[in-house]
Protein backbone atom coordinates (compact mmCIF):
# COMPACT_ATOMS: atom_id res chain seq x y z
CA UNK A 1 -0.79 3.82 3.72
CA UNK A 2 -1.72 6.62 1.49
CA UNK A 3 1.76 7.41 0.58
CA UNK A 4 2.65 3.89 0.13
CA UNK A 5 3.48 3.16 -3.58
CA UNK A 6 0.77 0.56 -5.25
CA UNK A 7 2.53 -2.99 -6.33
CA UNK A 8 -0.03 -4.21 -8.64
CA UNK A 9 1.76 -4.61 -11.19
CA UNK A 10 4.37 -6.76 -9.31
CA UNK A 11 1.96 -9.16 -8.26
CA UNK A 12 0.46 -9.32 -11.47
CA UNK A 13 3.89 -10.47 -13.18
CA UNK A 14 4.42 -12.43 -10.10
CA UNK A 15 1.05 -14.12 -10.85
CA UNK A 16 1.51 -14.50 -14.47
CA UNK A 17 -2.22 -12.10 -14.85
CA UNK A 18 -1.76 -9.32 -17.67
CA UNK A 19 -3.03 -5.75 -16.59
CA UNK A 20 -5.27 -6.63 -20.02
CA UNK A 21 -6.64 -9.94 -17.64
CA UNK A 22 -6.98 -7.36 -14.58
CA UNK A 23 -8.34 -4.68 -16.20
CA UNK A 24 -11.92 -7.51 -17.84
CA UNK A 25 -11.48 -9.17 -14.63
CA UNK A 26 -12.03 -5.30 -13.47
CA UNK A 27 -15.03 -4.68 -15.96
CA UNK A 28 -12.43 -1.76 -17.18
CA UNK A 29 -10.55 -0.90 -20.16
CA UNK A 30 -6.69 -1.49 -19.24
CA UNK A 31 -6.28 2.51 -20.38
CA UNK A 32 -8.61 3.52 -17.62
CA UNK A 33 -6.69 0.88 -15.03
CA UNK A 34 -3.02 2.15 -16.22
CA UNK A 35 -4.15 5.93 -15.87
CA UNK A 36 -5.40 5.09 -12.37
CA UNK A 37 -2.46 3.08 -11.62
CA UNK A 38 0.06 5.83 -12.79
CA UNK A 39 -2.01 8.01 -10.70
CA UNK A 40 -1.98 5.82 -7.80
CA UNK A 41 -5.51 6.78 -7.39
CA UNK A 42 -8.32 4.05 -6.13
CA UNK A 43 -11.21 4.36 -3.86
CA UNK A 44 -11.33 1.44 -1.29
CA UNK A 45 -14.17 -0.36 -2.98
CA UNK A 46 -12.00 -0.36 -6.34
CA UNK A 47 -8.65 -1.61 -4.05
CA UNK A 48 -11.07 -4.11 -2.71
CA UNK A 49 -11.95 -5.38 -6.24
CA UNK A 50 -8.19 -5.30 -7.58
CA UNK A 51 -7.36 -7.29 -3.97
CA UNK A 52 -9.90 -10.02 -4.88
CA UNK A 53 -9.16 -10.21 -8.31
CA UNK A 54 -5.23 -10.98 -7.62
CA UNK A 55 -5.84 -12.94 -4.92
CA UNK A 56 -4.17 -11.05 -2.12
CA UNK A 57 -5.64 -8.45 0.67
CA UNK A 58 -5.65 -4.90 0.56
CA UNK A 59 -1.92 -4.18 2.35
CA UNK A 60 -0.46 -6.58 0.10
CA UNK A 61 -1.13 -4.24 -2.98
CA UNK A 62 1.31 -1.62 -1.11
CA UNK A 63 5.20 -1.71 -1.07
CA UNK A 64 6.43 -3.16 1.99
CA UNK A 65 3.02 -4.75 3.24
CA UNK A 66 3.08 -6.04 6.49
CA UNK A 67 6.30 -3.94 7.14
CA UNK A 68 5.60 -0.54 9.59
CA UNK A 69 8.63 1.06 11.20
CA UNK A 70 8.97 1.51 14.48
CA UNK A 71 8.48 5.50 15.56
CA UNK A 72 11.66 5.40 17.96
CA UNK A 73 14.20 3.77 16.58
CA UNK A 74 12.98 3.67 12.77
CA UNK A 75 14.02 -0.03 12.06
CA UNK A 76 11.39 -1.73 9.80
CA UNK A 77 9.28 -4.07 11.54
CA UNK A 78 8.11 -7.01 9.25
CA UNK A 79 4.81 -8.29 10.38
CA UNK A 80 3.38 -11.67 9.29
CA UNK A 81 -0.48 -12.37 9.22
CA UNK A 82 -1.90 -15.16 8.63
C-alpha cells in the first residue's frame, strides 16, 4: 500500500466535507493537512483518524482499494468487503 496514491480528497468532494471541515474535524490547520497530503505522508494512527472522520476504512483512502493484481497474470482483481 505504501506506494498507493492517497484519495482523500476524492472522497471528501464525493462527501461534500471541505479539507477546511477535515482538517477541525482533524484538530489541524488545513496547511498542515494539505502539506501532509501533498506529501502523502501519515502515520497509521493519523490514517486511522482521517478514515473515521470520512467515514470509510483505511484501504478506502488509497487508489484502487479493494483492487490487488494478481502476480501471474497481472489482471486487477476487484475485491468487495463487506
Amino acid at each position: 500500500m505504501a506506494n498507493k496514491r492517497l484519495v482523500i480528497k476524492q472522497i471528501c468532494k464525493d462527501k461534500g466535507i471541505t479539507l477546511e471541515t477535515l482538517a477541525k474535524r482533524l484538530g489541524i490547520e488545513r496547511t498542515s493537512l494539505a502539506q501532509a497530503m501533498s506529501r502523502n505522508v501519515f502515520s497509521m494512527d493519523k490514517l486511522d483518524q482521517i478514515a473515521d472522520a470520512l467515514g470509510v476504512s483505511i484501504p478506502e483512502l488509497f487508489e484502487d482499494a479493494g483492487t490487488i493484481t494478481c502476480p501471474h497474470c497481472g489482471k486487477k482483481i476487484h475485491i468487495n468487503v463487506d
